[in-house]
PDB file of N, CA and C in Angstrom:
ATOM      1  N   UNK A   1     163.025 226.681  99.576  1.00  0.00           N
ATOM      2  CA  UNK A   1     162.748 228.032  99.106  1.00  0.00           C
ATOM      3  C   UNK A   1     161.476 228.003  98.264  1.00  0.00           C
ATOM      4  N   UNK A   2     160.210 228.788  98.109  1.00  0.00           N
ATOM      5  CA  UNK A   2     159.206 229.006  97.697  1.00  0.00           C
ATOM      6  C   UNK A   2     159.134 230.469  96.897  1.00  0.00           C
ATOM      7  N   UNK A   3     158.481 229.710  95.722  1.00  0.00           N
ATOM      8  CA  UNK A   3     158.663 230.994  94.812  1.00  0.00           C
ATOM      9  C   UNK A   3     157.702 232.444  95.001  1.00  0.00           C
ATOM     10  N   UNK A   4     157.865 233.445  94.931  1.00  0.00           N
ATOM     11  CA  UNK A   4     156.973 234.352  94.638  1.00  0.00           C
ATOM     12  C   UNK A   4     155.698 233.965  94.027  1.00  0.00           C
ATOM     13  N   UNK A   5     155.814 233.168  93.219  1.00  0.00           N
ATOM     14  CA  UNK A   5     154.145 232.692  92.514  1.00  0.00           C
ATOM     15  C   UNK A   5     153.668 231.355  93.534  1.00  0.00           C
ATOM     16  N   UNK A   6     154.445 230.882  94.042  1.00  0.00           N
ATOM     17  CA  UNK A   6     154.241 229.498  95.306  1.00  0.00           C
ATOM     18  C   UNK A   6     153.416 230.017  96.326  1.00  0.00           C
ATOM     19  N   UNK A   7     154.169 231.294  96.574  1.00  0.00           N
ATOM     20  CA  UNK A   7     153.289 231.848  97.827  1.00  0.00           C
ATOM     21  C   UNK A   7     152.511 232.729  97.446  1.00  0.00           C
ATOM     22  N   UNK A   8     151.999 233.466  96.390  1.00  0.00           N
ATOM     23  CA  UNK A   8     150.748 233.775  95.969  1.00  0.00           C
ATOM     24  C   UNK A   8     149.770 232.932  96.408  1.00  0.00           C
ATOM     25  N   UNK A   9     150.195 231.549  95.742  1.00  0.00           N
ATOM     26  CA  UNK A   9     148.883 230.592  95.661  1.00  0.00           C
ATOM     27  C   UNK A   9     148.634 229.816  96.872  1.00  0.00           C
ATOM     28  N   UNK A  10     149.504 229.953  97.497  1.00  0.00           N
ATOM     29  CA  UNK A  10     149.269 229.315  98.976  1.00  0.00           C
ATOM     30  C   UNK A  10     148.367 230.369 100.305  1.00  0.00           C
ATOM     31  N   UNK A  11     148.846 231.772  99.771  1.00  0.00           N
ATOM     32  CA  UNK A  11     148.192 232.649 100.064  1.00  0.00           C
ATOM     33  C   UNK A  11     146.909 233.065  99.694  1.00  0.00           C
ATOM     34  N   UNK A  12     146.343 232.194  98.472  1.00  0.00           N
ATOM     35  CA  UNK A  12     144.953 232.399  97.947  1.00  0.00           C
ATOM     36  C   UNK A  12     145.010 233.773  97.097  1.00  0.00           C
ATOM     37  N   UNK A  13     145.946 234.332  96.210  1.00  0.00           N
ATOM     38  CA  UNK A  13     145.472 235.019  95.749  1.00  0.00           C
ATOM     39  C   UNK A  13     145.672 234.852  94.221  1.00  0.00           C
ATOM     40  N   UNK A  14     146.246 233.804  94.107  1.00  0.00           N
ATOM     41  CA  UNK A  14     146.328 233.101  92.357  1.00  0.00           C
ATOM     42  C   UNK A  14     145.757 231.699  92.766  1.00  0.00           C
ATOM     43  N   UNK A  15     145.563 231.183  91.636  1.00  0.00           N
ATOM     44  CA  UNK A  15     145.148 229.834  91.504  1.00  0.00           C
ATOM     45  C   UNK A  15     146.007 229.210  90.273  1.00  0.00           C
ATOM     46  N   UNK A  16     146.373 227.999  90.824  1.00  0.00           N
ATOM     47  CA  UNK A  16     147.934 227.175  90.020  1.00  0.00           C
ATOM     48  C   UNK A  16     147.595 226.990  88.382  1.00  0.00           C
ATOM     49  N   UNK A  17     145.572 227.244  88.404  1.00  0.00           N
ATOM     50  CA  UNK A  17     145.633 226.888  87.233  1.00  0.00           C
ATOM     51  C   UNK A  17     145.948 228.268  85.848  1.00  0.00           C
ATOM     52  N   UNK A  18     145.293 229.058  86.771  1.00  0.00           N
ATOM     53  CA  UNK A  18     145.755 230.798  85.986  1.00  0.00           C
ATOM     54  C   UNK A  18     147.468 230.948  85.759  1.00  0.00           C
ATOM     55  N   UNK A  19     148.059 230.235  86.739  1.00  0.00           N
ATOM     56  CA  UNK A  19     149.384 230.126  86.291  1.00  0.00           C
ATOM     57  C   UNK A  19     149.922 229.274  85.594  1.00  0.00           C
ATOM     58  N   UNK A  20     149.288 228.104  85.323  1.00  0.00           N
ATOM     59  CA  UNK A  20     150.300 226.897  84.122  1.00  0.00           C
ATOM     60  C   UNK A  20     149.050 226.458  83.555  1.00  0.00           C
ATOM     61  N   UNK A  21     147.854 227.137  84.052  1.00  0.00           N
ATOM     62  CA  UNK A  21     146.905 226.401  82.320  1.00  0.00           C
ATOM     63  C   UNK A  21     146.535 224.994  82.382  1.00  0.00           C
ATOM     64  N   UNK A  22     145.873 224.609  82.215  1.00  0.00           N
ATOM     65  CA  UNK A  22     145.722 222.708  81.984  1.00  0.00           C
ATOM     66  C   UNK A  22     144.645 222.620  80.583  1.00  0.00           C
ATOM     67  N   UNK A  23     145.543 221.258  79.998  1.00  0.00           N
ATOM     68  CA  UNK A  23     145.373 221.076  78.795  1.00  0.00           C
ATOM     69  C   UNK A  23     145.190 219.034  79.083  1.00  0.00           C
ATOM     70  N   UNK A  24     144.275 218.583  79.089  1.00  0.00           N
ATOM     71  CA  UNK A  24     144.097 217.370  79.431  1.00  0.00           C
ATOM     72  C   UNK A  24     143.051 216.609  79.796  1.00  0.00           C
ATOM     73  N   UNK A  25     143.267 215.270  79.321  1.00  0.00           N
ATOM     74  CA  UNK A  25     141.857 214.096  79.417  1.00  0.00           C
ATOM     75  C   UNK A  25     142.048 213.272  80.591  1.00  0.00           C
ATOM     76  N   UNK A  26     140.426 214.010  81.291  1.00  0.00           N
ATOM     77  CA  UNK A  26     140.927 212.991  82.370  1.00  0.00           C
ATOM     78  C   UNK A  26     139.157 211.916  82.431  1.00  0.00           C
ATOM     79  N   UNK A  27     139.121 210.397  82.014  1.00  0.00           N
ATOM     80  CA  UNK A  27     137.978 210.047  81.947  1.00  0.00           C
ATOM     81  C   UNK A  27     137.207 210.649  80.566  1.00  0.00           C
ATOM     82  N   UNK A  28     137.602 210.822  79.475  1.00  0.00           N
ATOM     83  CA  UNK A  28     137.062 211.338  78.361  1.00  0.00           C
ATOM     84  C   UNK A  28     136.327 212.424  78.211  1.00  0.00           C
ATOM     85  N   UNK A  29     136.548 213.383  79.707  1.00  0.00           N
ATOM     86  CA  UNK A  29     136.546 214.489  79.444  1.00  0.00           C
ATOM     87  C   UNK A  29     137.787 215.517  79.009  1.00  0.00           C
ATOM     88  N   UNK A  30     137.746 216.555  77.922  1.00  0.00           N
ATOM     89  CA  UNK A  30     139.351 217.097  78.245  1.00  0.00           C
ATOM     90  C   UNK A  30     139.094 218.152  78.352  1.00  0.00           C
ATOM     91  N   UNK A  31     139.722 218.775  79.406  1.00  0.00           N
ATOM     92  CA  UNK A  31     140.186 220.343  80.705  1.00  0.00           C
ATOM     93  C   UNK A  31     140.997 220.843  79.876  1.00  0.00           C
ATOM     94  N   UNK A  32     140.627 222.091  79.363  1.00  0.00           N
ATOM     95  CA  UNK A  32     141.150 223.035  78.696  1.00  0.00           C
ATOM     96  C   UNK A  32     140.884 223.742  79.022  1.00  0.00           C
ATOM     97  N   UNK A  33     142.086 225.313  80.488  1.00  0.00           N
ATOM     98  CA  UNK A  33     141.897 226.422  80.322  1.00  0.00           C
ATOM     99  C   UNK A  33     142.083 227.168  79.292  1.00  0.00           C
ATOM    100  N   UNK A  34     142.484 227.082  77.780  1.00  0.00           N
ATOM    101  CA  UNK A  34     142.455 227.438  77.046  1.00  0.00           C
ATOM    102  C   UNK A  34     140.883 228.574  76.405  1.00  0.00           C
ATOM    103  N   UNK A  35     140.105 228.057  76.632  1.00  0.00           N
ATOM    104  CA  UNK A  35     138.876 228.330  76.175  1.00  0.00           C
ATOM    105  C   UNK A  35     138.608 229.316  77.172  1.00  0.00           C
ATOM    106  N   UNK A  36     139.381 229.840  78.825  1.00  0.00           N
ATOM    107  CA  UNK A  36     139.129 230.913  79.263  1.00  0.00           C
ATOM    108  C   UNK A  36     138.681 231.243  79.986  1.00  0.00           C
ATOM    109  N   UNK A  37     137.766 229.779  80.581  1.00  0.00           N
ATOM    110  CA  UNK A  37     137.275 229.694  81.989  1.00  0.00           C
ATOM    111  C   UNK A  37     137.090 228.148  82.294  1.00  0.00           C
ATOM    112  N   UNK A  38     137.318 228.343  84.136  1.00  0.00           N
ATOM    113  CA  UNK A  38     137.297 226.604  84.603  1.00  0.00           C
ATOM    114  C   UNK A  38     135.984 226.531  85.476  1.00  0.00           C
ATOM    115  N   UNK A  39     136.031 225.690  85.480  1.00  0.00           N
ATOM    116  CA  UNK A  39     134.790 225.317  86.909  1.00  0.00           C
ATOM    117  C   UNK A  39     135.580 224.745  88.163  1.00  0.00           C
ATOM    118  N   UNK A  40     135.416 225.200  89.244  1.00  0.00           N
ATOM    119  CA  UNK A  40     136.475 224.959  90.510  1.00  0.00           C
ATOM    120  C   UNK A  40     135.629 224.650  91.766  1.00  0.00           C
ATOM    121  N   UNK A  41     135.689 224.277  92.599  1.00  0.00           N
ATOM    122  CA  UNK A  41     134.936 224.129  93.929  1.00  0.00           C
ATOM    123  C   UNK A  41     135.932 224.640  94.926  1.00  0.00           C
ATOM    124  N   UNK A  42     134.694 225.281  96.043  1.00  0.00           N
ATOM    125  CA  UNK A  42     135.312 225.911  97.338  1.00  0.00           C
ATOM    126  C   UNK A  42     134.360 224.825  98.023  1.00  0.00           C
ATOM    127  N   UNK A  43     134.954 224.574  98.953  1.00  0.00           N
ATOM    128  CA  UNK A  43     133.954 223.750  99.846  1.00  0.00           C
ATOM    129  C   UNK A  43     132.913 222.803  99.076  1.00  0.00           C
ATOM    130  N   UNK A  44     132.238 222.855  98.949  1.00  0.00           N
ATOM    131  CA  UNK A  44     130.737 221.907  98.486  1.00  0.00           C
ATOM    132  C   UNK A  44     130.192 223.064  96.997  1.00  0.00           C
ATOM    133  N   UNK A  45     130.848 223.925  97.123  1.00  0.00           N
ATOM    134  CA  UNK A  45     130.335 224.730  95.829  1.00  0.00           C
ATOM    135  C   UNK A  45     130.542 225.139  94.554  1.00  0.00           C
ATOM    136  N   UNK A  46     130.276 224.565  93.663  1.00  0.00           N
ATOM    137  CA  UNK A  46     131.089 224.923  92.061  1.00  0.00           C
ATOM    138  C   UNK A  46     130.705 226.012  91.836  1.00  0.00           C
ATOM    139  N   UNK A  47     131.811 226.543  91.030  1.00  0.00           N
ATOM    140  CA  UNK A  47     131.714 228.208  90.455  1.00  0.00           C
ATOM    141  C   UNK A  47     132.494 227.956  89.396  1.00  0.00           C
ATOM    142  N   UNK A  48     132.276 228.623  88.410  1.00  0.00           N
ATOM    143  CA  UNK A  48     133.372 228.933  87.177  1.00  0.00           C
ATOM    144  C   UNK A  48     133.731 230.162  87.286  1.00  0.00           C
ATOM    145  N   UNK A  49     135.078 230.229  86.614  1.00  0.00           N
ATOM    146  CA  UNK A  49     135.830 231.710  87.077  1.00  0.00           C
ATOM    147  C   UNK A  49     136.388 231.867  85.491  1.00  0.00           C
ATOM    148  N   UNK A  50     136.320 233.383  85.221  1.00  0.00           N
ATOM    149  CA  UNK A  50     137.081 233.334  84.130  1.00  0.00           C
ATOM    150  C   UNK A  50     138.500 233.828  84.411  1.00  0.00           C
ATOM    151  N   UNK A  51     139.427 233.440  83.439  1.00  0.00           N
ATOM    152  CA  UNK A  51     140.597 233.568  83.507  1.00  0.00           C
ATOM    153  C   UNK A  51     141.824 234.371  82.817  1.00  0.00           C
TER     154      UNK A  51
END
């Protein structure tokens, strides 16, 4: 069974991180949607999105 928010995001119209946030060091960088926007790639292309 797949949740209502499962199949949003499988459907492309949420992204997993607008839904649970990430807070974490990865390589001594640390990923905090907290601050309100991420940087994400589609294909070969970075974009930041705010959130």
């Amino acid at each position: 069974m797949i949740t209502k928010n499962g199949k949003r995001a499988l459907d492309e119209k949420v992204n997993v991180i607008e839904l649970n946030g990430i807070d974490d060091w990865i390589g001594g960088v640390h990923l905090d949607s907290s601050t309100g926007s991420v940087w994400l790639r589609k294909d070969e292309t970075l974009f930041s999105q705010k959130l």
